[in-house]
PDB file of N, CA and C in Angstrom:
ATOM      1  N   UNK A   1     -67.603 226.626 110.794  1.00  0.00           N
ATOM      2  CA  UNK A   1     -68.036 227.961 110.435  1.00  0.00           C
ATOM      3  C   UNK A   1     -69.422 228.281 110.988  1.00  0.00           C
ATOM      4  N   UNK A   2     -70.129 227.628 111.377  1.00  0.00           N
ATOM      5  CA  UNK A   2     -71.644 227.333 111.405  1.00  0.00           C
ATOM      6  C   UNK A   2     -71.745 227.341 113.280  1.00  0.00           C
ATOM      7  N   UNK A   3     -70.803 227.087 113.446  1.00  0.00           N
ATOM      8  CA  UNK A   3     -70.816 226.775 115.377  1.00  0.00           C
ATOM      9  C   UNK A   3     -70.934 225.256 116.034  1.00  0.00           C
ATOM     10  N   UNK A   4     -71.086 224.945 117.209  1.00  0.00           N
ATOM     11  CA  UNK A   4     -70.825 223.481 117.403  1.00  0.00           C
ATOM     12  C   UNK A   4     -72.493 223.176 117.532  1.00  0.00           C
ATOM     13  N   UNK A   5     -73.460 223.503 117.598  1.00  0.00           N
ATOM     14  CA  UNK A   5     -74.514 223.162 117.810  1.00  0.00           C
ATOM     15  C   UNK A   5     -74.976 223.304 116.108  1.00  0.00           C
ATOM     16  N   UNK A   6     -74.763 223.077 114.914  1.00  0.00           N
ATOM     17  CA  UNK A   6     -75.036 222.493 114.057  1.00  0.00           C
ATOM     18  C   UNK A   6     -75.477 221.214 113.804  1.00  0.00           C
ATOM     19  N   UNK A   7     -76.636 220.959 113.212  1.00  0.00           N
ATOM     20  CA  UNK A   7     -76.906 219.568 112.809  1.00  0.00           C
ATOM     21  C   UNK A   7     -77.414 218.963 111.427  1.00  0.00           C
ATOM     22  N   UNK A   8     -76.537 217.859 110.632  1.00  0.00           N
ATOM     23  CA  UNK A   8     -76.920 217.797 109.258  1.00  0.00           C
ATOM     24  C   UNK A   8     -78.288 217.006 109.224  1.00  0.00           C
ATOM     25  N   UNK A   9     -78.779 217.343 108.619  1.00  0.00           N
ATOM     26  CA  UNK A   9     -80.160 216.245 108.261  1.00  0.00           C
ATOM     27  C   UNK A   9     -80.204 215.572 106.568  1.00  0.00           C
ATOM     28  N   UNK A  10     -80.511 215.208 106.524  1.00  0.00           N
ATOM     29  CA  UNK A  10     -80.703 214.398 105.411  1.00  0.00           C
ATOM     30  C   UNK A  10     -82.008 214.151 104.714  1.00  0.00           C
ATOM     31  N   UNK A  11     -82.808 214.693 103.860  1.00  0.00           N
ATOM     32  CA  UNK A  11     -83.844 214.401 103.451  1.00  0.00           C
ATOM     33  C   UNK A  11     -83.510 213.239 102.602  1.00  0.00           C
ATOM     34  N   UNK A  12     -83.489 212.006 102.592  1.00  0.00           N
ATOM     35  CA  UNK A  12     -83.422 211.250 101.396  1.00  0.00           C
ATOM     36  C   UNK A  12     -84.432 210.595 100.955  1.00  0.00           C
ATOM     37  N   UNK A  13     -83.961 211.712  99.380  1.00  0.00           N
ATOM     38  CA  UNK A  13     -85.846 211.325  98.301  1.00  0.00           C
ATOM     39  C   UNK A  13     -85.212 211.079  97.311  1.00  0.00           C
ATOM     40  N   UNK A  14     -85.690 209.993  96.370  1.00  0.00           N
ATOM     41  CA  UNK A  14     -85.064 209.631  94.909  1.00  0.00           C
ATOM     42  C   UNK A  14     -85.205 210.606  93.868  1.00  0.00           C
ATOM     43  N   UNK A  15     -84.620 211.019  92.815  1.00  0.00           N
ATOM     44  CA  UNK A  15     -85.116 211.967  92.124  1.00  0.00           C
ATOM     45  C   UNK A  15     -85.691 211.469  91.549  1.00  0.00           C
ATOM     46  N   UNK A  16     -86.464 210.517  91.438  1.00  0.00           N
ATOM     47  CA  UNK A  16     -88.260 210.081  90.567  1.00  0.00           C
ATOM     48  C   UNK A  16     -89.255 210.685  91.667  1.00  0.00           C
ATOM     49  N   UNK A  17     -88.598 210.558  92.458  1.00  0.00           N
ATOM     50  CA  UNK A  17     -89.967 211.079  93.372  1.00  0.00           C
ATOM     51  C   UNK A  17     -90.082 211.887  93.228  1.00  0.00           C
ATOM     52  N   UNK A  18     -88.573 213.339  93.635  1.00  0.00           N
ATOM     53  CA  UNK A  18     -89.128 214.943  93.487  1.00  0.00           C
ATOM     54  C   UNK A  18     -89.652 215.069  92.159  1.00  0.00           C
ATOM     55  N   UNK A  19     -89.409 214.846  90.759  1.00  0.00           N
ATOM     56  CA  UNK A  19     -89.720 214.983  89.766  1.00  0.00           C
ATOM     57  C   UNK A  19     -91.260 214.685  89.711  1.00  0.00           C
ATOM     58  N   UNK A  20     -91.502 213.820  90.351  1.00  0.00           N
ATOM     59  CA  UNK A  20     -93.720 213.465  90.527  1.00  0.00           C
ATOM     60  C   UNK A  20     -93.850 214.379  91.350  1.00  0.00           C
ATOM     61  N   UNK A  21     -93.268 215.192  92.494  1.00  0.00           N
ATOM     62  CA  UNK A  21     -93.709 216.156  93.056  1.00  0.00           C
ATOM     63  C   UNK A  21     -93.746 217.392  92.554  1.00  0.00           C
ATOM     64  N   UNK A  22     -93.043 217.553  91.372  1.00  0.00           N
ATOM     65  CA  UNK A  22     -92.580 218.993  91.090  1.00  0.00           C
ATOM     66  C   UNK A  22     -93.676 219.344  90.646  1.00  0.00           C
ATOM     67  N   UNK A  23     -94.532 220.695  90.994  1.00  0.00           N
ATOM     68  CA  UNK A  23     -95.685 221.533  90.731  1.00  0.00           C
ATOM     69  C   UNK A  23     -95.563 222.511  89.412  1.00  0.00           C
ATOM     70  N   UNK A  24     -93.825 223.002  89.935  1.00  0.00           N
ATOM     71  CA  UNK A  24     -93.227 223.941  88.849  1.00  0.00           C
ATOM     72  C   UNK A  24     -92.376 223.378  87.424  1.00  0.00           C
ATOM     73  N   UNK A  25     -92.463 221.961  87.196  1.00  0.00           N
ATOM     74  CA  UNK A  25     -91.861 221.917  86.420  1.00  0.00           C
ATOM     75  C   UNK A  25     -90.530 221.798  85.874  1.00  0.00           C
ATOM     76  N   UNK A  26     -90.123 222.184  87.126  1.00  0.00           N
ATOM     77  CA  UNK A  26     -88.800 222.447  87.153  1.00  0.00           C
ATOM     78  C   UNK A  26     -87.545 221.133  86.509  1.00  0.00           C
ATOM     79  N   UNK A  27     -88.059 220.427  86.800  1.00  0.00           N
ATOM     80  CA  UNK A  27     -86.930 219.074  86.384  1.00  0.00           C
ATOM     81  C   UNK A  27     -87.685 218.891  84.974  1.00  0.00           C
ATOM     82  N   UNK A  28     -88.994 218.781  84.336  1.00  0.00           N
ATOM     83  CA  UNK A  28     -89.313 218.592  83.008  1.00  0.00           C
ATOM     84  C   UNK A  28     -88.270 219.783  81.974  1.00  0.00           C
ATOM     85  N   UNK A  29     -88.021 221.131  82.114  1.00  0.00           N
ATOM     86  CA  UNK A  29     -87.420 222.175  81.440  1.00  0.00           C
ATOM     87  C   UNK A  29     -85.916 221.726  81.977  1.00  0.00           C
ATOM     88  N   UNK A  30     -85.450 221.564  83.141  1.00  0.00           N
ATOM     89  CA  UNK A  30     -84.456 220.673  82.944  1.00  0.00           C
ATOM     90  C   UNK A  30     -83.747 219.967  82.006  1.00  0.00           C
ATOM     91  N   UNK A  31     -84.704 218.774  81.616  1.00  0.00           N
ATOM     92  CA  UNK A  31     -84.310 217.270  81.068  1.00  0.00           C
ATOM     93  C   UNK A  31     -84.561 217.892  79.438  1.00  0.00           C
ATOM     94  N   UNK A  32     -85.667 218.897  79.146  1.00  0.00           N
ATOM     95  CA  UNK A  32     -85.716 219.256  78.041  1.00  0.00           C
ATOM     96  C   UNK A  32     -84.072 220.630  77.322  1.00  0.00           C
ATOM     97  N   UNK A  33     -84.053 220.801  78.593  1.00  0.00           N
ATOM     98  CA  UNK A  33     -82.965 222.210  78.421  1.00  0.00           C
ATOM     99  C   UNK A  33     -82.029 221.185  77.645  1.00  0.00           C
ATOM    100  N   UNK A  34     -81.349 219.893  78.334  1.00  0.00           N
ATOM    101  CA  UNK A  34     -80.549 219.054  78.427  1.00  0.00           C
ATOM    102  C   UNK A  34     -80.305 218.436  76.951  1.00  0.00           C
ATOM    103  N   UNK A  35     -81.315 218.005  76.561  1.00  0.00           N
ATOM    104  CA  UNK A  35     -81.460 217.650  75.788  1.00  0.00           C
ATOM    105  C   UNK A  35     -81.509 218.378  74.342  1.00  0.00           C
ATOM    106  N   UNK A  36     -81.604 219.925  74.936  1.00  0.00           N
ATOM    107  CA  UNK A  36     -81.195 220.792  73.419  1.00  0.00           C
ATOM    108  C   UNK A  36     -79.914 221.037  73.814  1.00  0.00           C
ATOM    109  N   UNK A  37     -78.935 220.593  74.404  1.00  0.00           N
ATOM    110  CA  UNK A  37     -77.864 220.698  74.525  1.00  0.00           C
ATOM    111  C   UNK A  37     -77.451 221.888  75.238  1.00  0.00           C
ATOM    112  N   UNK A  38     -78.737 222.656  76.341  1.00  0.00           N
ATOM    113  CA  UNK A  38     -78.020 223.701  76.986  1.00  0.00           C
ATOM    114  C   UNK A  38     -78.560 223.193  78.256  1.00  0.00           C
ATOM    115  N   UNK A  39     -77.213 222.493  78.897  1.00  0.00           N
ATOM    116  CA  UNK A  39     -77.651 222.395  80.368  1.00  0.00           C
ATOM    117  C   UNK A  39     -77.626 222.965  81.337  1.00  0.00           C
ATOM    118  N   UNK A  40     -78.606 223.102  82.107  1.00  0.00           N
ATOM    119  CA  UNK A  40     -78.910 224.412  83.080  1.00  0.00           C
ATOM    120  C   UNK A  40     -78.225 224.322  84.307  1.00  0.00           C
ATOM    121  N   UNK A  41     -77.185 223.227  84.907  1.00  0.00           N
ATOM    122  CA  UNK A  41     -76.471 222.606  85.668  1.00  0.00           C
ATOM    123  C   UNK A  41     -78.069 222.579  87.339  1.00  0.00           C
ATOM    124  N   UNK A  42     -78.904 221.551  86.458  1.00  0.00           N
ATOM    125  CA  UNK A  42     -79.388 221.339  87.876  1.00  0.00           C
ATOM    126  C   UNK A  42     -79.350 219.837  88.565  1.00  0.00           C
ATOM    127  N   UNK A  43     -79.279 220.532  89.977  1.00  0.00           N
ATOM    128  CA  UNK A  43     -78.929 218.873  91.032  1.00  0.00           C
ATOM    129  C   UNK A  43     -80.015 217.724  90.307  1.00  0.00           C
ATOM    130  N   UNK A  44     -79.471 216.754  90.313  1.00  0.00           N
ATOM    131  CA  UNK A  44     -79.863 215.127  89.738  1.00  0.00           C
ATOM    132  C   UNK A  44     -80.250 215.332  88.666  1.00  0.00           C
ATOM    133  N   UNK A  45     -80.338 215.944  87.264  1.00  0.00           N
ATOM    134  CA  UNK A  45     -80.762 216.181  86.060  1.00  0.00           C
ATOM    135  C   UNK A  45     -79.394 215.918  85.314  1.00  0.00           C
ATOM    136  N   UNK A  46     -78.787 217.001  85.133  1.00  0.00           N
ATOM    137  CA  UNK A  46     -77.310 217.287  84.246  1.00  0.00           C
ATOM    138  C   UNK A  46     -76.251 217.861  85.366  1.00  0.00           C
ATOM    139  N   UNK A  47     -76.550 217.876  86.582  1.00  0.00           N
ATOM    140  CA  UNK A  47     -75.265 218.313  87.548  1.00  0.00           C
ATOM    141  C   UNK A  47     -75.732 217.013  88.736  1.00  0.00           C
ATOM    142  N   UNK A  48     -74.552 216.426  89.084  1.00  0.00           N
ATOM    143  CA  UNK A  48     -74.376 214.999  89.919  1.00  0.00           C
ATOM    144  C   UNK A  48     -75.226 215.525  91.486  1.00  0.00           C
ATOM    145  N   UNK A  49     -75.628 214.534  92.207  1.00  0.00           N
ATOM    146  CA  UNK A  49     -76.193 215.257  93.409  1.00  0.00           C
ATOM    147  C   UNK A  49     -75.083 214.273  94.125  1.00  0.00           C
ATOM    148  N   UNK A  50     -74.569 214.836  95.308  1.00  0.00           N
ATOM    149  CA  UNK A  50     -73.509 213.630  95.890  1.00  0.00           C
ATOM    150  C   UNK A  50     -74.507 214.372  97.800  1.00  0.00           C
ATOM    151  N   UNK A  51     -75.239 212.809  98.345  1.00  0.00           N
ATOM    152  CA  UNK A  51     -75.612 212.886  99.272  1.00  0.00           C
ATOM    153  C   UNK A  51     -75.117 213.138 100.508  1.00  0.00           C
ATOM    154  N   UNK A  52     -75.078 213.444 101.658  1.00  0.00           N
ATOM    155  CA  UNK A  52     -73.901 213.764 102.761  1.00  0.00           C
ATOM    156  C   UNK A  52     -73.072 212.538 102.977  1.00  0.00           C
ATOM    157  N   UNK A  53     -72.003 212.819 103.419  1.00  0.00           N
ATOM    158  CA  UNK A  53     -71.497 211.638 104.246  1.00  0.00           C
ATOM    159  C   UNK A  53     -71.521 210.903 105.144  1.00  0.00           C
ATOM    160  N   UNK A  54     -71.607 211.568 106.174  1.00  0.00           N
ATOM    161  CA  UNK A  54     -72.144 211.546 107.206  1.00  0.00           C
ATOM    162  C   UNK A  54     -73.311 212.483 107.894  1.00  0.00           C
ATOM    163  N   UNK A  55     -74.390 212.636 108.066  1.00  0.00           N
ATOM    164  CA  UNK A  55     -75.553 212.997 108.321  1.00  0.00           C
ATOM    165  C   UNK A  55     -75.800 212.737 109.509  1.00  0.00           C
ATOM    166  N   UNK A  56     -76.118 213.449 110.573  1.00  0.00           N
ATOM    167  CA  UNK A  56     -76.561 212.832 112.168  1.00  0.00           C
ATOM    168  C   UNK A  56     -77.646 212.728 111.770  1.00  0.00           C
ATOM    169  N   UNK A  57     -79.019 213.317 111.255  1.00  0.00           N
ATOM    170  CA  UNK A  57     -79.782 212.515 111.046  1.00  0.00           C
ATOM    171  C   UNK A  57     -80.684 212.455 109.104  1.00  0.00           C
ATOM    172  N   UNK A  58     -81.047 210.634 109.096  1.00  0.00           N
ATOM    173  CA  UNK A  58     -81.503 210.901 107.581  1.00  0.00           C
ATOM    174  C   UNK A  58     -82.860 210.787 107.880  1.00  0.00           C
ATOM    175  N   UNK A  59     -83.767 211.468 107.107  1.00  0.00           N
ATOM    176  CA  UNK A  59     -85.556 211.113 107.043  1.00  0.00           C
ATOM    177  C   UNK A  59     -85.575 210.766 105.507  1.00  0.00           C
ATOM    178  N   UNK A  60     -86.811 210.338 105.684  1.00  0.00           N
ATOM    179  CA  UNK A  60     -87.145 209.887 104.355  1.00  0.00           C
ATOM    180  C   UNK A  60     -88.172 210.545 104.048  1.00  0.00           C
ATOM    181  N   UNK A  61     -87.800 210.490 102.465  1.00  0.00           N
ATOM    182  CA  UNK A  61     -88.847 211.674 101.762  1.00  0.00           C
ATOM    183  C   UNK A  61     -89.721 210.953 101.176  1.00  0.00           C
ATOM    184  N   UNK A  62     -89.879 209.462 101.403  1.00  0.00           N
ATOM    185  CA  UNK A  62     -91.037 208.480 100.490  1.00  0.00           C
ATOM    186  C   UNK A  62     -91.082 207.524 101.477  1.00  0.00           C
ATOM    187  N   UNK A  63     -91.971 207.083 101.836  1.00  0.00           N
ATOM    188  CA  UNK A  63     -91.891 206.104 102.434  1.00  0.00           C
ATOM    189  C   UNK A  63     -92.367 206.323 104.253  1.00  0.00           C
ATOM    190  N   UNK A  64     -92.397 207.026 103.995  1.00  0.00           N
ATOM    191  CA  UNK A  64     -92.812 207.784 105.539  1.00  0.00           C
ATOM    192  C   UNK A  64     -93.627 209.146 105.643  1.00  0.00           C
ATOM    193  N   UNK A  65     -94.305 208.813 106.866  1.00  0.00           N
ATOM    194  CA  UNK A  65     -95.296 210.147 107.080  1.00  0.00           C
ATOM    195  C   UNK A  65     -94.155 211.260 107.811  1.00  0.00           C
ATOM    196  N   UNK A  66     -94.867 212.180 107.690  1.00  0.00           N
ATOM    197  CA  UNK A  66     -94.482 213.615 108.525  1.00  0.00           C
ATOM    198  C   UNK A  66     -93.844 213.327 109.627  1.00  0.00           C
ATOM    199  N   UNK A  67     -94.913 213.081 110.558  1.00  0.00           N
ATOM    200  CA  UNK A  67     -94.857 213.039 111.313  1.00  0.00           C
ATOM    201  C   UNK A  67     -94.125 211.617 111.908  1.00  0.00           C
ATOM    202  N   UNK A  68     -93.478 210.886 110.982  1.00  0.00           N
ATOM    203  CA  UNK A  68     -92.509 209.727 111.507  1.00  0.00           C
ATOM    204  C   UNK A  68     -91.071 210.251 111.477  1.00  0.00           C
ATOM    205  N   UNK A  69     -90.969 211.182 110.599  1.00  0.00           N
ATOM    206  CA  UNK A  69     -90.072 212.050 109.989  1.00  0.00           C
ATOM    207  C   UNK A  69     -89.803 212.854 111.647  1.00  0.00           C
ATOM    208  N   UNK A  70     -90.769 213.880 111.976  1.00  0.00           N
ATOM    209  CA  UNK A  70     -90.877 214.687 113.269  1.00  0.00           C
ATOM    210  C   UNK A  70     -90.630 213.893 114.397  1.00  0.00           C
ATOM    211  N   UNK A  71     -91.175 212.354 114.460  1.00  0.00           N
ATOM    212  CA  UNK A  71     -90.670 212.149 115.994  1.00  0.00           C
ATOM    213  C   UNK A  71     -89.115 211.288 115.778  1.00  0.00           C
ATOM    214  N   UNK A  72     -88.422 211.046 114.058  1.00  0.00           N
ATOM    215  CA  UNK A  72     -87.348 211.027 114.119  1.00  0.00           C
ATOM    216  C   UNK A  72     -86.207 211.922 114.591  1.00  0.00           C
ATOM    217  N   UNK A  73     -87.067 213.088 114.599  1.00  0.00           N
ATOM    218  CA  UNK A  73     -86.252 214.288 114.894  1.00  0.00           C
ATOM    219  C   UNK A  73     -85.911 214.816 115.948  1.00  0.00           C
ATOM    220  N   UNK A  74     -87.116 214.743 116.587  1.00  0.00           N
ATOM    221  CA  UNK A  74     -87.531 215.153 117.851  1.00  0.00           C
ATOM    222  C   UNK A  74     -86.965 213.824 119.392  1.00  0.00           C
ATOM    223  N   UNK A  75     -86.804 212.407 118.915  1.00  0.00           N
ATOM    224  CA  UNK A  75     -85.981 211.586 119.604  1.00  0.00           C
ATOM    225  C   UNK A  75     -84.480 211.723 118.884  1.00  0.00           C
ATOM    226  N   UNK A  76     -83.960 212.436 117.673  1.00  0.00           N
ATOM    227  CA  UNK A  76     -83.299 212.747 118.257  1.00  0.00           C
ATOM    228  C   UNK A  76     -82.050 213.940 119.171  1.00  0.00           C
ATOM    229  N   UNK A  77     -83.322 214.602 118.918  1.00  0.00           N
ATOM    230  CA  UNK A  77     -82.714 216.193 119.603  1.00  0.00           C
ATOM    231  C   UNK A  77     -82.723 215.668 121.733  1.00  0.00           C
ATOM    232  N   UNK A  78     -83.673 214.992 121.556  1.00  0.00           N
ATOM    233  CA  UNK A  78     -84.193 214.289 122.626  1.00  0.00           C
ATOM    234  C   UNK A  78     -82.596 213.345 123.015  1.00  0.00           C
ATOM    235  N   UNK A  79     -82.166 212.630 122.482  1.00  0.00           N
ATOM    236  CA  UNK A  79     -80.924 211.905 122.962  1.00  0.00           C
ATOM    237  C   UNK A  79     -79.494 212.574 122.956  1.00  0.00           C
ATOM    238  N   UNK A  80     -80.029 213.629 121.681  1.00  0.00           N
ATOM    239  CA  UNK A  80     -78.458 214.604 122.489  1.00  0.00           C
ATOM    240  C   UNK A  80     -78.448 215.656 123.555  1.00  0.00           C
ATOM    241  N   UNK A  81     -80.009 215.797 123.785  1.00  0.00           N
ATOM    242  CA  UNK A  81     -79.789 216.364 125.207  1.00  0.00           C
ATOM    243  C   UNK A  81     -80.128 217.794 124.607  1.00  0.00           C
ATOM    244  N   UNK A  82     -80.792 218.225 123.788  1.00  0.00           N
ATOM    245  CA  UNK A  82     -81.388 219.370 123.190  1.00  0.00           C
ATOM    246  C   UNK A  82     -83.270 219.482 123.711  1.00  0.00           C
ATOM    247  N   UNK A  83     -83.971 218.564 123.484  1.00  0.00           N
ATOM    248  CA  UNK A  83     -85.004 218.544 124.174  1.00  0.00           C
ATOM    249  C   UNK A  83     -84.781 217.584 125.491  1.00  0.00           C
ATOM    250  N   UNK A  84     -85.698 218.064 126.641  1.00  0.00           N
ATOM    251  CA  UNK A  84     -85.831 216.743 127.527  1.00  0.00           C
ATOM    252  C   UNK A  84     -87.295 216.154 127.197  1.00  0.00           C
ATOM    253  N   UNK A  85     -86.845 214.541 127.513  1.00  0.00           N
ATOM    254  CA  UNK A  85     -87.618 213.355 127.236  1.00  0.00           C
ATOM    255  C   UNK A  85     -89.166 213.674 127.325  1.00  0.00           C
ATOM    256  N   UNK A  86     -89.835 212.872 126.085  1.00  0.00           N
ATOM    257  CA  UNK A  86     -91.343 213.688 126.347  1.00  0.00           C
ATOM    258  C   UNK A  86     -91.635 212.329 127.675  1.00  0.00           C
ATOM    259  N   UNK A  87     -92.582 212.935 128.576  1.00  0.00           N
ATOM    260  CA  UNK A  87     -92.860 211.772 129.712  1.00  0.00           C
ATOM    261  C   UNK A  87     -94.369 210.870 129.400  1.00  0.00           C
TER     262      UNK A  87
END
C-alpha cells in the first residue's frame, strides 16, 4: 500500500526506558488509570506492544548514541543503493 521503496525501522527501547524518558507523564496516568480499573488501552502499559517481524533496519533506543543510530542508517540506505558510498 505504501509503494516498493518503503522501509521498516525499528526503534528498539524497553518500556523502562521510555517510561524514565517520559516528560509528559504519560505512562505514570497510564499505570495509575490501570489500576483504577479504567484502562486507557496504551502500548506496553495495559495494551501488548508486539515488535516488527521483520524490520530492515533495528536502532537502539539505549545503548547507543545518535549518531551510531544515523550512520546505522545511513550505511544502510548506502548498501541498498539509495545513497552512494560516503568516500
Amino acid at each position: 500500500m505504501v509503494g516498493e521503496n518503503f522501509i521498516e525501522a525499528y526503534m528498539d527501547t524497553p518500556v523502562e526506558v521510555c517510561e524514565q524518558r517520559d516528560v509528559k507523564g504519560l505512562y505514570a496516568k497510564a499505570r495509575q488509570a490501570m489500576q483504577d480499573g479504567k484502562p486507557m488501552g496504551f502500548t506496553g502499559v495495559d495494551d501488548p506492544y508486539e515488535p516488527p517481524i521483520n524490520p530492515e533496519i533495528t536502532l537502539k533506543g539505549y545503548g547507543a548514541t545518535p549518531e551510531d543510530n544515523a550512520r546505522t542508517v545511513v550505511k544502510f540506505l548506502e548498501e541498498q543503493g539509495y545513497l552512494l558510498p560516503a568516500k
